[in-house]
PDB file of N, CA and C in Angstrom:
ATOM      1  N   UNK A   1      74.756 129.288  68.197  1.00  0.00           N
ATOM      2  CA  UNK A   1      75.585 130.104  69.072  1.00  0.00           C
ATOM      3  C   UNK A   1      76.998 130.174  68.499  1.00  0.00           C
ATOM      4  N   UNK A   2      77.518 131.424  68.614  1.00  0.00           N
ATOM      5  CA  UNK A   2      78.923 131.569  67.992  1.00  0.00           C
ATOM      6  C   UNK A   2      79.594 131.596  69.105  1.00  0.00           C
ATOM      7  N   UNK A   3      81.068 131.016  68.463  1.00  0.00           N
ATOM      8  CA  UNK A   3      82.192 130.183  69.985  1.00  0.00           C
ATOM      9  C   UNK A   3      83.410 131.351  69.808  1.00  0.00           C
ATOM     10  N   UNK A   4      82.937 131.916  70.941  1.00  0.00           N
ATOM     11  CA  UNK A   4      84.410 133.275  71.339  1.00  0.00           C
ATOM     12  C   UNK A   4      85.274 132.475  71.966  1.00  0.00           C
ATOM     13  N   UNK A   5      86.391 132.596  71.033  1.00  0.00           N
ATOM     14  CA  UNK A   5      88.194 132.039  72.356  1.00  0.00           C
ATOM     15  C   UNK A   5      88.105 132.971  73.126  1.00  0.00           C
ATOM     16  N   UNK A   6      88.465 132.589  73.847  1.00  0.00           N
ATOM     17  CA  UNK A   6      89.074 133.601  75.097  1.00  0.00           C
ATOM     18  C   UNK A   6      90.450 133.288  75.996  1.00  0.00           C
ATOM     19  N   UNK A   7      90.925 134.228  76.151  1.00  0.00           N
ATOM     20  CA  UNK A   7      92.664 133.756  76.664  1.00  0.00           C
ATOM     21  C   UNK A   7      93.063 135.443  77.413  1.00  0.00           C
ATOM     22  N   UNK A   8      93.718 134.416  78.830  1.00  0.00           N
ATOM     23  CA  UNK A   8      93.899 135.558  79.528  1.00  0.00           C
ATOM     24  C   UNK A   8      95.665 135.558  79.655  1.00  0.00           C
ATOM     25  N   UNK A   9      96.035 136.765  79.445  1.00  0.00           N
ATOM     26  CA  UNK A   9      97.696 136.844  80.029  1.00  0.00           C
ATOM     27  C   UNK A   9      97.806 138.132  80.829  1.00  0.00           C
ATOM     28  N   UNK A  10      99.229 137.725  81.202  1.00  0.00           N
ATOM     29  CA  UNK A  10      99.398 138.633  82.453  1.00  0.00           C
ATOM     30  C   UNK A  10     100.647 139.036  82.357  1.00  0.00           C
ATOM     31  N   UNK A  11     101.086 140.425  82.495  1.00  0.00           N
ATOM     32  CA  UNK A  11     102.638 140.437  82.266  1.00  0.00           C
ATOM     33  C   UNK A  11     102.657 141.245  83.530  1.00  0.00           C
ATOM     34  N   UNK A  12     103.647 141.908  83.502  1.00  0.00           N
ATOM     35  CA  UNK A  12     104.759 142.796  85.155  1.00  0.00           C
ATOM     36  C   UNK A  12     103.530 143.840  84.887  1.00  0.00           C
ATOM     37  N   UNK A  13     103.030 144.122  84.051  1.00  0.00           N
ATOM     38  CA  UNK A  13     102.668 145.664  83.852  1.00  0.00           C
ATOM     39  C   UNK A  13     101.028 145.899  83.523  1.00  0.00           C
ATOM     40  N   UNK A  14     100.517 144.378  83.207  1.00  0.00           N
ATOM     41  CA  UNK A  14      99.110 144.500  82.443  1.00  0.00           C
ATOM     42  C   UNK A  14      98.606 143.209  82.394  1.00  0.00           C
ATOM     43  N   UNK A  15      97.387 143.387  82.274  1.00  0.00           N
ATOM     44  CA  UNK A  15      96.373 142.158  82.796  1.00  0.00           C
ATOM     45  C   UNK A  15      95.504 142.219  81.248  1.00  0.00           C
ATOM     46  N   UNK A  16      95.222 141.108  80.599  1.00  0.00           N
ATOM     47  CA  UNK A  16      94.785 141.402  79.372  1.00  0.00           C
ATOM     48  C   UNK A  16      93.953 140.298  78.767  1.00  0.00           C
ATOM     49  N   UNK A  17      92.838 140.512  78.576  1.00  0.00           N
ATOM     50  CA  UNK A  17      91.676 139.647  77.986  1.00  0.00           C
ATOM     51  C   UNK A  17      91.777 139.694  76.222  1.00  0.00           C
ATOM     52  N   UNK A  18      92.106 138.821  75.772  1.00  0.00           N
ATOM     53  CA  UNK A  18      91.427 138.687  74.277  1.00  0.00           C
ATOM     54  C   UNK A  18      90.764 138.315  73.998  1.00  0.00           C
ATOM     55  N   UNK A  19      89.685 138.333  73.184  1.00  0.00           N
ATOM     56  CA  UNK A  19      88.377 137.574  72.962  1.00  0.00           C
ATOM     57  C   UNK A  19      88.230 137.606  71.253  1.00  0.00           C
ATOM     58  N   UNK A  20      88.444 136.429  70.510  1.00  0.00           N
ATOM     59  CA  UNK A  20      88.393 136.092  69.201  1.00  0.00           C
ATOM     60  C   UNK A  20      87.255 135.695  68.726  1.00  0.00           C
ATOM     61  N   UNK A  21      86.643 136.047  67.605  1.00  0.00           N
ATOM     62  CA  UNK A  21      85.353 135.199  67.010  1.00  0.00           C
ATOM     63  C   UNK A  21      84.981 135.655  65.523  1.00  0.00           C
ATOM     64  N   UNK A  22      85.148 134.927  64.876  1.00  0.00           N
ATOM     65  CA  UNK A  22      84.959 134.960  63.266  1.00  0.00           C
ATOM     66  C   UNK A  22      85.756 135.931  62.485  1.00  0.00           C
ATOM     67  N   UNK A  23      87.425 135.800  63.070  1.00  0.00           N
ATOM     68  CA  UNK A  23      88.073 136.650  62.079  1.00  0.00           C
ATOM     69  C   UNK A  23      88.406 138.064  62.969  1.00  0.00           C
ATOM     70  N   UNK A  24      87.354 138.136  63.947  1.00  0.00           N
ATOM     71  CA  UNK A  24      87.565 139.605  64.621  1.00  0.00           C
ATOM     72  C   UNK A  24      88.373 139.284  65.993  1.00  0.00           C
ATOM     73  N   UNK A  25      89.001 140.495  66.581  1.00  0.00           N
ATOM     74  CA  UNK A  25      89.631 140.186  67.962  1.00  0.00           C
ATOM     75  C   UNK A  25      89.109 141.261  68.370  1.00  0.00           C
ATOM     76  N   UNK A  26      88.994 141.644  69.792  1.00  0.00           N
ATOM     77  CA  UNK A  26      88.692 142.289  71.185  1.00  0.00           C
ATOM     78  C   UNK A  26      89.867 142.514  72.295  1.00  0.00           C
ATOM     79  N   UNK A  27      89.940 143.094  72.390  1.00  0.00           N
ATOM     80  CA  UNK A  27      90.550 143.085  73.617  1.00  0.00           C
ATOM     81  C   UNK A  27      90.210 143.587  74.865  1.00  0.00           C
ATOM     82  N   UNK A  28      90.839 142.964  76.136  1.00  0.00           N
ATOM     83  CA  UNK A  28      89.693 143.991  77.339  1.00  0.00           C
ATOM     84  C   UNK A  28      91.023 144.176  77.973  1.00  0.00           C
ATOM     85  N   UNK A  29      91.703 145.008  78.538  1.00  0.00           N
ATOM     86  CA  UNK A  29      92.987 145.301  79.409  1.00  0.00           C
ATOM     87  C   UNK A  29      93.061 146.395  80.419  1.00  0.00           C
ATOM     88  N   UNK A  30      94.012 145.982  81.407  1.00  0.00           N
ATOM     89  CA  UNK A  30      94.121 147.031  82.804  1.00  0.00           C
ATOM     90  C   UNK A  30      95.610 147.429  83.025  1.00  0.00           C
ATOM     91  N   UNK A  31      96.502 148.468  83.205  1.00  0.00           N
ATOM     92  CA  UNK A  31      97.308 148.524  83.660  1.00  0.00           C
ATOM     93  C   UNK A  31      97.362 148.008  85.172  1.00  0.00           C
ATOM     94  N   UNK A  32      98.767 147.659  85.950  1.00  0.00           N
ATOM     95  CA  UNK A  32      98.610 147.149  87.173  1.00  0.00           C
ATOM     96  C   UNK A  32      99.125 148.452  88.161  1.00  0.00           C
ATOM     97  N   UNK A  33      99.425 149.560  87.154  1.00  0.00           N
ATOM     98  CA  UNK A  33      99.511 150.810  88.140  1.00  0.00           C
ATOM     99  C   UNK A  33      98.533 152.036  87.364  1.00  0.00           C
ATOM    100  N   UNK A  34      97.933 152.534  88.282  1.00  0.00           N
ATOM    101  CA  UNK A  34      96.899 153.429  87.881  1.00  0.00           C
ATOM    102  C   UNK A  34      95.635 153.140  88.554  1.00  0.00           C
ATOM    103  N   UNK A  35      94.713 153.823  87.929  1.00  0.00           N
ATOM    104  CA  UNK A  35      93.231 153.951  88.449  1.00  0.00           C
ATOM    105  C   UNK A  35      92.624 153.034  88.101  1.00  0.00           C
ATOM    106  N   UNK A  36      92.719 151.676  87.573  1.00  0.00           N
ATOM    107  CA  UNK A  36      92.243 150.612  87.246  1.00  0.00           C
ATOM    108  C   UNK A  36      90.869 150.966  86.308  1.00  0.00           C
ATOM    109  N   UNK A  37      91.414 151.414  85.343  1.00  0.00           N
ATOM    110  CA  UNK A  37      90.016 151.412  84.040  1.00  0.00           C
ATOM    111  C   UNK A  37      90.473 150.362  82.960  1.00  0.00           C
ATOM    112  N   UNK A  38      89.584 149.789  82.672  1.00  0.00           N
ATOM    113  CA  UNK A  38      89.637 148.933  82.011  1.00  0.00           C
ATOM    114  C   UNK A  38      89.548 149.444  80.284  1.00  0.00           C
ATOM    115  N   UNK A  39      90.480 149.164  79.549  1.00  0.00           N
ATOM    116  CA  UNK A  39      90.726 149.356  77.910  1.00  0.00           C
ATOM    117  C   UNK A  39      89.659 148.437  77.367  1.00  0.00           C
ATOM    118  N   UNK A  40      88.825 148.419  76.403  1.00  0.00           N
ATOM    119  CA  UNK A  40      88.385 147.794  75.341  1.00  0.00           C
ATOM    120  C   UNK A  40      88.985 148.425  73.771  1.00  0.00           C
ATOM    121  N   UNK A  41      89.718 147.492  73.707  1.00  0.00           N
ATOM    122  CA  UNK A  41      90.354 147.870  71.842  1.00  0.00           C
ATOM    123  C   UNK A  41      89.882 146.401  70.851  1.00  0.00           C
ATOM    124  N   UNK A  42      89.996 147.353  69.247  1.00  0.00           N
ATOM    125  CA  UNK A  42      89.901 146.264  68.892  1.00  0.00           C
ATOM    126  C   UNK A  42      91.432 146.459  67.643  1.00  0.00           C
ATOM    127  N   UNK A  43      91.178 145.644  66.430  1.00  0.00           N
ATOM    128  CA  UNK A  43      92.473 145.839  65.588  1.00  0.00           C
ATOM    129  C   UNK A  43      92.757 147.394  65.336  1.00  0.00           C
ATOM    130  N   UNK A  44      91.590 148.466  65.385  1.00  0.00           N
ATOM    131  CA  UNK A  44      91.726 149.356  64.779  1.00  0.00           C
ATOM    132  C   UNK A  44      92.121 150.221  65.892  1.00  0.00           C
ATOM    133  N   UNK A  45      91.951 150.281  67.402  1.00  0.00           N
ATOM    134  CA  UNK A  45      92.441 150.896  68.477  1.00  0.00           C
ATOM    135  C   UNK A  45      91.575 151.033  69.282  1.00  0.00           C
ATOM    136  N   UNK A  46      91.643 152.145  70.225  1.00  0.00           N
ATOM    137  CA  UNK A  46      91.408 151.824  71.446  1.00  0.00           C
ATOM    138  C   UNK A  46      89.667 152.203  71.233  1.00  0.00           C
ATOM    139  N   UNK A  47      88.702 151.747  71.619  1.00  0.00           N
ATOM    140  CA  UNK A  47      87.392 151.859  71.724  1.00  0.00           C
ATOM    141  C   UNK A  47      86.476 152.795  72.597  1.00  0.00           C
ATOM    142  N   UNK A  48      87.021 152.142  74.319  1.00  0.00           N
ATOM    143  CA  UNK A  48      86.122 152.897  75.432  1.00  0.00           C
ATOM    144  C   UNK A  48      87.309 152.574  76.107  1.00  0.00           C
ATOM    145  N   UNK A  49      86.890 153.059  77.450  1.00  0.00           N
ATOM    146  CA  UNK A  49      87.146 152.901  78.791  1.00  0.00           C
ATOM    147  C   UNK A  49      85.922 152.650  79.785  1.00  0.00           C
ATOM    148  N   UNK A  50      86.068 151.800  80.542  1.00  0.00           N
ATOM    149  CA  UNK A  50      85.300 151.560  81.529  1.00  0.00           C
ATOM    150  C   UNK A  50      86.077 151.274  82.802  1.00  0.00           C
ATOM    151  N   UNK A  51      85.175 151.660  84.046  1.00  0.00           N
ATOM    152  CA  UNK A  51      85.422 151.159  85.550  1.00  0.00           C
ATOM    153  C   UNK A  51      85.116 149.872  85.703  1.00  0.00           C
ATOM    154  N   UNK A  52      83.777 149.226  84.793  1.00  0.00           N
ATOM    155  CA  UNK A  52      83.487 148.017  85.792  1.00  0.00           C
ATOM    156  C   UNK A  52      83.679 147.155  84.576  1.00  0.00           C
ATOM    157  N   UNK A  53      84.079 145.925  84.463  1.00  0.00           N
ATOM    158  CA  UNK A  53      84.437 144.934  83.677  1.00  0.00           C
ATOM    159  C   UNK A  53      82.954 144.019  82.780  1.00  0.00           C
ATOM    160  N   UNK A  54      81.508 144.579  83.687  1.00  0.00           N
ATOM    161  CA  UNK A  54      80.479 144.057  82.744  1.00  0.00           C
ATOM    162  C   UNK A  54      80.563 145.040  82.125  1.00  0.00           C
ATOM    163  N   UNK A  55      80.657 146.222  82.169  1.00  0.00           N
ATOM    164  CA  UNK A  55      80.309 147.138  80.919  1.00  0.00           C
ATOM    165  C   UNK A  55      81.663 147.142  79.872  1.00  0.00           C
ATOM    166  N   UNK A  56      82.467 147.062  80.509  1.00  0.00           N
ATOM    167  CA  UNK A  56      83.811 146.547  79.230  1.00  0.00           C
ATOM    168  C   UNK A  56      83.359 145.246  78.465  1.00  0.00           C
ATOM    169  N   UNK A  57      83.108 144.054  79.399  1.00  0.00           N
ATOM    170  CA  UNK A  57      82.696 142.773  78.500  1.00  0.00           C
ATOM    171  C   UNK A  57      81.344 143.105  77.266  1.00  0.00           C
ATOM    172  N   UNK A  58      80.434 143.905  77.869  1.00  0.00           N
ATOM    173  CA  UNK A  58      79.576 144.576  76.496  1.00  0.00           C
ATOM    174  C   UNK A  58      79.458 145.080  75.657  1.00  0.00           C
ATOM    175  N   UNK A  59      80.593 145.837  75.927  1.00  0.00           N
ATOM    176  CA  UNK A  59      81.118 146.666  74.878  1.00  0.00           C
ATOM    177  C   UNK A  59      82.093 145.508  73.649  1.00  0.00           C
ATOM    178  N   UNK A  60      83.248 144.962  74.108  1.00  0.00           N
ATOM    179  CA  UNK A  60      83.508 144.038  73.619  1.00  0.00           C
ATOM    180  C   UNK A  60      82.817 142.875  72.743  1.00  0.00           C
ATOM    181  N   UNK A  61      81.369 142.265  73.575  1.00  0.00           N
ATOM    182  CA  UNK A  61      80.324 141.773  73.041  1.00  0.00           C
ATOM    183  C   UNK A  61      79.869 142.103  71.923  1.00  0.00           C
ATOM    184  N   UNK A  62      79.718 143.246  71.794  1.00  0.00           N
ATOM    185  CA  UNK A  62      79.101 144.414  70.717  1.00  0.00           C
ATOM    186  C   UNK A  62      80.277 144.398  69.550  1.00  0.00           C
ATOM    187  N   UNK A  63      81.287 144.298  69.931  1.00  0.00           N
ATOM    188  CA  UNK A  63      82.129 144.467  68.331  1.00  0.00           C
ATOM    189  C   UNK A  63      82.434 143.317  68.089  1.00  0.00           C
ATOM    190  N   UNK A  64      82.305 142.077  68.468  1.00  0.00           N
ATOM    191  CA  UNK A  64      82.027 141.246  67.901  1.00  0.00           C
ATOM    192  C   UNK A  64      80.895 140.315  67.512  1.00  0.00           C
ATOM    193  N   UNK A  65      79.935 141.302  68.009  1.00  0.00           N
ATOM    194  CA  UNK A  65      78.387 140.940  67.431  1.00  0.00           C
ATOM    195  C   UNK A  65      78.369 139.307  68.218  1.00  0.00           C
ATOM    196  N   UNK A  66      78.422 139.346  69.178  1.00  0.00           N
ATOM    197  CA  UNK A  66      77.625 138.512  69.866  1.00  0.00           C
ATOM    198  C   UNK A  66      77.188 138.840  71.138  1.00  0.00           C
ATOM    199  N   UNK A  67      76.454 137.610  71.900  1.00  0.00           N
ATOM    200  CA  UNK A  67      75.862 138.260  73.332  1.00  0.00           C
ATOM    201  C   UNK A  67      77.046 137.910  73.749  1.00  0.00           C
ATOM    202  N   UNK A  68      76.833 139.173  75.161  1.00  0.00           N
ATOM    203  CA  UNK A  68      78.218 138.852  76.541  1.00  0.00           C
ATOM    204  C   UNK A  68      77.676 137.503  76.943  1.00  0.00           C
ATOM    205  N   UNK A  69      76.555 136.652  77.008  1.00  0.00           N
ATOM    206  CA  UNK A  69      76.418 135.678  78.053  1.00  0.00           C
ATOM    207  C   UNK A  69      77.319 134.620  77.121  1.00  0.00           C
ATOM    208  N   UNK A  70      77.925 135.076  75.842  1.00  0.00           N
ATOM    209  CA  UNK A  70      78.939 133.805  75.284  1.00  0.00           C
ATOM    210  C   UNK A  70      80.289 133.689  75.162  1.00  0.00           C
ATOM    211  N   UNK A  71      80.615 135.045  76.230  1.00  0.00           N
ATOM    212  CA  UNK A  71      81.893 134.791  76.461  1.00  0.00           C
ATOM    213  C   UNK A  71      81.914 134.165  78.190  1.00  0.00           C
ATOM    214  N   UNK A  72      83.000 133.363  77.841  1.00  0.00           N
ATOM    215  CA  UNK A  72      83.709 132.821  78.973  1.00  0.00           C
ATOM    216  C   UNK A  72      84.474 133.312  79.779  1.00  0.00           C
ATOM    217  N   UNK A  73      84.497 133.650  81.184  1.00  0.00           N
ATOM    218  CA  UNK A  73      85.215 134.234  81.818  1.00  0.00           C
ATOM    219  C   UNK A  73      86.360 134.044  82.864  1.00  0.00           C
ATOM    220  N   UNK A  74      87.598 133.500  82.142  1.00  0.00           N
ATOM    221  CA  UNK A  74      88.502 132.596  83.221  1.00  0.00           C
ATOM    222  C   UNK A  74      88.452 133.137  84.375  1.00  0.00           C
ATOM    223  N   UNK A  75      88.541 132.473  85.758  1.00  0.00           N
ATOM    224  CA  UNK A  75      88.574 132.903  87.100  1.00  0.00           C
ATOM    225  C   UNK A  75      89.422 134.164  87.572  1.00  0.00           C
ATOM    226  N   UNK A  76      90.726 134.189  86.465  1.00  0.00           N
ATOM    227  CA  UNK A  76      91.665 134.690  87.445  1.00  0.00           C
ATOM    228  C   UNK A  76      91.536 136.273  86.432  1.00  0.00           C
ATOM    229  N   UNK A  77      90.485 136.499  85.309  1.00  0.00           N
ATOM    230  CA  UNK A  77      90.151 137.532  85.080  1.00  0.00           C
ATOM    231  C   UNK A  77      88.759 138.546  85.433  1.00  0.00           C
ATOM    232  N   UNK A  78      88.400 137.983  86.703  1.00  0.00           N
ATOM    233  CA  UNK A  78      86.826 138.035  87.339  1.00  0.00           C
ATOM    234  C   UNK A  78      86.918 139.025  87.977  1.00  0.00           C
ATOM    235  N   UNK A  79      87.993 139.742  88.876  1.00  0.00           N
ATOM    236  CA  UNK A  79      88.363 140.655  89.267  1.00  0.00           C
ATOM    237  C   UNK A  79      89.157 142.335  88.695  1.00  0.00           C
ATOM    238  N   UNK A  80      88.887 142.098  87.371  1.00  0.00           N
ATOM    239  CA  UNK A  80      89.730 143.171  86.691  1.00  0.00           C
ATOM    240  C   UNK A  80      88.557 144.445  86.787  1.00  0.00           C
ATOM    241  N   UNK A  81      88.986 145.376  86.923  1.00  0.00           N
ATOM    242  CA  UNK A  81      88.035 146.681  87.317  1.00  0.00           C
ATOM    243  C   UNK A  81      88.001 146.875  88.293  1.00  0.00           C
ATOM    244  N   UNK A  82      87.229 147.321  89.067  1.00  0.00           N
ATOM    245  CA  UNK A  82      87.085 148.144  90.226  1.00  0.00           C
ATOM    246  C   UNK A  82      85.973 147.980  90.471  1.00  0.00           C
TER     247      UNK A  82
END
């Protein structure tokens, strides 16, 4: 099994998941004003958009070639989406 970091921050303006694993990064992010869609980017830019945060975490999953069941999901990012 390959070991994704995961680290959540939070600023005035945006709620933001990174997810690291072998050299590659992910990102999953929400503005805190707007329609709450969730960003998946990676180094090269922005990827998708999604409403619900499992289909962002899969997508994410997917560019870093592992399963979603191996990322970790801190508590206080369980609620991002809609």
């Amino acid at each position: 099994m390959t070991e994704v970091e995961t680290r959540y921050n939070e600023t005035q303006d945006e709620r933001m998941l990174e997810l690291r694993c072998d050299g590659r990064t992910v990102s999953v992010s929400v503005t805190k004003n707007g329609y709450g869609m969730l960003i998946v980017a990676d180094e090269t830019g922005e990827l998708e958009r999604y409403y619900g945060l499992d289909m962002a975490l899969d997508h994410a999953a997917e560019a870093l070639e592992v399963s979603p069941r191996e990322i970790e999901l801190p508590d206080e990012a369980r609620d991002m989406g809609m």
